[in-house]
N, C-alpha and C. Protein backbone atom coordinates (compact mmCIF):
# COMPACT_ATOMS: atom_id res chain seq x y z
N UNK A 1 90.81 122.54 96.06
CA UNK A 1 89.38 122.40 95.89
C UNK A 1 88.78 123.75 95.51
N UNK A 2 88.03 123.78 94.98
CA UNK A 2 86.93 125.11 94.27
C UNK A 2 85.45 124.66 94.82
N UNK A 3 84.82 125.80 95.17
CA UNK A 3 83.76 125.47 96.20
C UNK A 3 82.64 126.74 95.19
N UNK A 4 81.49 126.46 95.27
CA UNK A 4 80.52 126.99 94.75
C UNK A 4 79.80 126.75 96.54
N UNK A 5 78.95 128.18 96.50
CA UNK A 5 78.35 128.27 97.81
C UNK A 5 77.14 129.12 97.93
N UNK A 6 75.99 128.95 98.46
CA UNK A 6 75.50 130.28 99.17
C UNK A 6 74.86 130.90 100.55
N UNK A 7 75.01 131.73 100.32
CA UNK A 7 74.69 132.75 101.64
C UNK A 7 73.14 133.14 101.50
N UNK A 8 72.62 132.96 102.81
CA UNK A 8 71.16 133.54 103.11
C UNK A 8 71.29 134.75 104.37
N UNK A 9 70.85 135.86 103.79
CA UNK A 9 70.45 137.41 104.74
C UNK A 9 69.17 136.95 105.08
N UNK A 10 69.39 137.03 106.52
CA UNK A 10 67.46 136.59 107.58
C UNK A 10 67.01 138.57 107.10
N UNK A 11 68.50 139.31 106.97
CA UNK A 11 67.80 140.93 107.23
C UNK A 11 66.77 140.92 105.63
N UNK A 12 67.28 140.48 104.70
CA UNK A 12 66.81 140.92 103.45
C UNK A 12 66.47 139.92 102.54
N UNK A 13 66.22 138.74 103.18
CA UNK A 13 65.64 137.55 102.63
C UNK A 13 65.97 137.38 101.57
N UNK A 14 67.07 137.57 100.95
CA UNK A 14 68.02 136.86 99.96
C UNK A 14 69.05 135.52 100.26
N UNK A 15 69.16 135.81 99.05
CA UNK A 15 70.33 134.59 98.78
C UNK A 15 71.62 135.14 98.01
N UNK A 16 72.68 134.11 98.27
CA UNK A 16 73.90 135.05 98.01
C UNK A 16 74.95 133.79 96.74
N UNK A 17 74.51 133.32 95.66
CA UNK A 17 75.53 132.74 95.08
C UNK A 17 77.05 132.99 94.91
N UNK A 18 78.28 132.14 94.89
CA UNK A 18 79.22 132.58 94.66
C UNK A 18 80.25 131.44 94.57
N UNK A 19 81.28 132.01 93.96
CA UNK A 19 82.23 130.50 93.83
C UNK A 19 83.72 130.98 94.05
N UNK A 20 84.49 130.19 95.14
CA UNK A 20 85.83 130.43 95.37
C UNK A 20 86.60 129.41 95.57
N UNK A 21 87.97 129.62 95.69
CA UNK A 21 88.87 128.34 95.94
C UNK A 21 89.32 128.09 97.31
N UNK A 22 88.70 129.43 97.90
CA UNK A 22 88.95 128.82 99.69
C UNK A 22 87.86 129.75 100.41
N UNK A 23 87.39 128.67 101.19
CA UNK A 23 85.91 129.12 101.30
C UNK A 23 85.82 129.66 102.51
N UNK A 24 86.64 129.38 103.77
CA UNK A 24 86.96 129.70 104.83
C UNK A 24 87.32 131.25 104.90
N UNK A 25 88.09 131.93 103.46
CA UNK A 25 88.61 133.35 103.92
C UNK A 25 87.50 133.74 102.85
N UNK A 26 86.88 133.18 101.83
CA UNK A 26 85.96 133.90 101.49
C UNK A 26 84.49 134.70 102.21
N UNK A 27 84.33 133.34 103.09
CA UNK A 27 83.48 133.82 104.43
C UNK A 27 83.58 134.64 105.27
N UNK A 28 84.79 135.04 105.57
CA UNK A 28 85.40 135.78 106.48
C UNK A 28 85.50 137.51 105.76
N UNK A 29 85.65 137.54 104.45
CA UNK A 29 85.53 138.44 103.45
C UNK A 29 84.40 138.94 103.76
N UNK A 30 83.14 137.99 103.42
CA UNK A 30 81.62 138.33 103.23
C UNK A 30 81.33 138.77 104.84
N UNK A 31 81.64 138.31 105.76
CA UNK A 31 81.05 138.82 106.80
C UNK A 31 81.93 140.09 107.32
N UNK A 32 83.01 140.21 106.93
CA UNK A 32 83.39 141.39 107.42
C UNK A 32 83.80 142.57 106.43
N UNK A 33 82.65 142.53 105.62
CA UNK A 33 82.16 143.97 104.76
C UNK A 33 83.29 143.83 103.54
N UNK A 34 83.60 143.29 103.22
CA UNK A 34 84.81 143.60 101.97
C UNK A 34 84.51 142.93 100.74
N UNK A 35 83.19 142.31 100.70
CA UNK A 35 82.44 141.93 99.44
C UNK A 35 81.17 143.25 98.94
N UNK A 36 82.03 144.17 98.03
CA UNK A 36 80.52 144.27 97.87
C UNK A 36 79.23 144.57 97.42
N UNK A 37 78.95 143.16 97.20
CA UNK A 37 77.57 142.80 97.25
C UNK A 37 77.04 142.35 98.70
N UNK A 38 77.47 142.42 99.48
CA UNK A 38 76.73 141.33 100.97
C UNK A 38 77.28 142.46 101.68
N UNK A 39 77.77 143.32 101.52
CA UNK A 39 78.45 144.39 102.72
C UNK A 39 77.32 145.04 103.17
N UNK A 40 76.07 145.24 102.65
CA UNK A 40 74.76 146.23 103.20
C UNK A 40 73.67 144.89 103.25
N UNK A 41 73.91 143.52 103.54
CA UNK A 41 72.79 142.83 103.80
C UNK A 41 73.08 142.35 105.36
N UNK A 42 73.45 142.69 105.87
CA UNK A 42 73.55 142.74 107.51
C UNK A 42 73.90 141.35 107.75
N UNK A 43 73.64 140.16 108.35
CA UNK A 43 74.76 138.95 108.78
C UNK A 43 74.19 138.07 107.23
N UNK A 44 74.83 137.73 106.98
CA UNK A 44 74.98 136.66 106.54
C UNK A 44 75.26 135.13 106.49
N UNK A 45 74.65 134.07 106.64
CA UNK A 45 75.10 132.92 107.02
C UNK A 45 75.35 131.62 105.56
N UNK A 46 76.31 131.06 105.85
CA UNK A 46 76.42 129.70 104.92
C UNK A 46 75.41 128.84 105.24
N UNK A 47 74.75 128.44 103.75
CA UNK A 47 73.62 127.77 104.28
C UNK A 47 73.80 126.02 103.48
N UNK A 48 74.63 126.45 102.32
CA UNK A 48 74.95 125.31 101.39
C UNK A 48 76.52 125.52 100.45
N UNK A 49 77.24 124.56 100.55
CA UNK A 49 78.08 124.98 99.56
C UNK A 49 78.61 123.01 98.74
N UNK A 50 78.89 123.15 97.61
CA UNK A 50 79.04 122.27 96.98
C UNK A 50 80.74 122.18 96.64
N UNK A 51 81.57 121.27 97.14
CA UNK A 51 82.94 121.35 96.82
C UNK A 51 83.39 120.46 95.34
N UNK A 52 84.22 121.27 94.45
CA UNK A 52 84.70 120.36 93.14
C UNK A 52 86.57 120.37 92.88
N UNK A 53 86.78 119.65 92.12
CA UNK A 53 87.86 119.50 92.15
C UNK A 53 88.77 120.38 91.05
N UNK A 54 87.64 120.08 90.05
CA UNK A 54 87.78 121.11 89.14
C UNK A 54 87.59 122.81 88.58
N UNK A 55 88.26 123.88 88.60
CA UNK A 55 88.01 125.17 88.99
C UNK A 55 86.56 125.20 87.87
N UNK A 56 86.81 124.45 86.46
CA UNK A 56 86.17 124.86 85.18
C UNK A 56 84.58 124.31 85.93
N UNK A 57 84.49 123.20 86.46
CA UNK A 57 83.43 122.82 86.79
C UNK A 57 82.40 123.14 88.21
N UNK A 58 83.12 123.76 88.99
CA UNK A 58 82.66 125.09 89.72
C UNK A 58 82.25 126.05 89.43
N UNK A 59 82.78 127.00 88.52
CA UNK A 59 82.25 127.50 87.71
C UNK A 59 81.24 127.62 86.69
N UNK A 60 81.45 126.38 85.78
CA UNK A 60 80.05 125.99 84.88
C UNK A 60 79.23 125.90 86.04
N UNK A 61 79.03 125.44 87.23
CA UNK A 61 77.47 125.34 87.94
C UNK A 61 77.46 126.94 88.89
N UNK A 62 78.29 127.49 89.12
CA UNK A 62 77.67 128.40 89.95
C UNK A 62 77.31 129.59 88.48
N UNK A 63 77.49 129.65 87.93
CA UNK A 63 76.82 130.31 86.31
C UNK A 63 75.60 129.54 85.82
N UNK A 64 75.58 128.32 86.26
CA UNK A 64 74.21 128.10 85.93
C UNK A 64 73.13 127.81 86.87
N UNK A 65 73.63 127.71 88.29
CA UNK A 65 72.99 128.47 89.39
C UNK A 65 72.36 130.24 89.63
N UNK A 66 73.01 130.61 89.34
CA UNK A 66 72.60 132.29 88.54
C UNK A 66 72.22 132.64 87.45
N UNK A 67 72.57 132.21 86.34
CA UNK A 67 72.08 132.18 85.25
C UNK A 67 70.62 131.24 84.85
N UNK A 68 70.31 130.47 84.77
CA UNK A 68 68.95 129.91 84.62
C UNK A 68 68.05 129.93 85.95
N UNK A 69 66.95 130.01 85.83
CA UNK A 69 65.96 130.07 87.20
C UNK A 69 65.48 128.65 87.74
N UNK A 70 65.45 128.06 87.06
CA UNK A 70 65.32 126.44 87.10
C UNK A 70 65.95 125.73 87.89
N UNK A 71 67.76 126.15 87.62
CA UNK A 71 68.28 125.30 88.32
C UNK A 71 68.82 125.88 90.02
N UNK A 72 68.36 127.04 90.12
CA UNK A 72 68.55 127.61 91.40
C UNK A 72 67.18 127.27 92.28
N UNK A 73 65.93 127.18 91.09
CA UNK A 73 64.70 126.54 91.62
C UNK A 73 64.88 125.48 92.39
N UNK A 74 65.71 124.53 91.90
CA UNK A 74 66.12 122.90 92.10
C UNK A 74 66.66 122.87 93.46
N UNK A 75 67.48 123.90 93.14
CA UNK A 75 68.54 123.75 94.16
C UNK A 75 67.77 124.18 95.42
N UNK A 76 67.14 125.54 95.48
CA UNK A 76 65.81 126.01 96.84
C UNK A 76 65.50 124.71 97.28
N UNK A 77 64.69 123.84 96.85
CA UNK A 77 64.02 122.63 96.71
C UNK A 77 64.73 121.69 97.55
N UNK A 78 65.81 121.66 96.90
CA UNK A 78 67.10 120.68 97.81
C UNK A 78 67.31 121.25 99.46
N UNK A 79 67.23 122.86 99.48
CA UNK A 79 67.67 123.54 100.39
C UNK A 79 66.84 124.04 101.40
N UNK A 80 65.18 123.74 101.66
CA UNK A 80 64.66 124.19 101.57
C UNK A 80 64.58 124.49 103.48
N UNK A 81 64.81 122.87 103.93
CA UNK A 81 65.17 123.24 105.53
C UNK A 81 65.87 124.11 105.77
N UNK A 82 67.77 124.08 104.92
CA UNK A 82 67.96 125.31 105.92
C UNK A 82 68.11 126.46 105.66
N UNK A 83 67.37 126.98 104.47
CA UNK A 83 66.89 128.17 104.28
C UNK A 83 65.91 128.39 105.59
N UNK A 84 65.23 127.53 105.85
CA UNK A 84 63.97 127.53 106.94
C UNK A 84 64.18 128.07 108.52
N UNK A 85 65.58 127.15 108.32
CA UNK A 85 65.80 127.23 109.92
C UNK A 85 66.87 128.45 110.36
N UNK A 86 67.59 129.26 108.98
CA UNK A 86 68.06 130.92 109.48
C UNK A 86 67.22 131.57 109.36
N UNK A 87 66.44 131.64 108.37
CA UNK A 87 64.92 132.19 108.73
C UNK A 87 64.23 132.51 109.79
């Protein structure tokens, strides 16, 4: 499985897109400083992740999750409780 995912910082009120094939040690990566981009945003939590079967099609969406504003708009929208509730 290939997993597209993201991470919300309560420290720096971001969001963290990203896409891997095992999501369990990728997490484990991000929280213990060896990503970095998320190594200076203090905890980090999984707030959403989308699993595919296909690597190509994990990819096409977490690129167009980052890449267009629209569809990360969409996605907030979808997400919006539990952005709310690490908040």
């Amino acid at each position: 499985m290939f997993y597209v995912y993201v991470l919300y910082s309560k420290q720096k009120g971001e969001q963290y897109i990203g896409y891997t094939n095992d999501l369990r040690r990728r997490l484990t990566e991000h929280l213990s400083g060896k990503s970095v981009y998320t190594r200076h945003g203090g905890t980090w939590e999984l707030v959403y992740y989308e699993a595919y079967r296909s690597k190509t099609d994990a990819l096409q969406r977490e690129r167009k999750l980052k890449g267009f504003k629209k569809g990360y708009a969409m996605l907030k929208i979808r997400i919006q409780d539990s952005l709310r509730s690490v908040a």
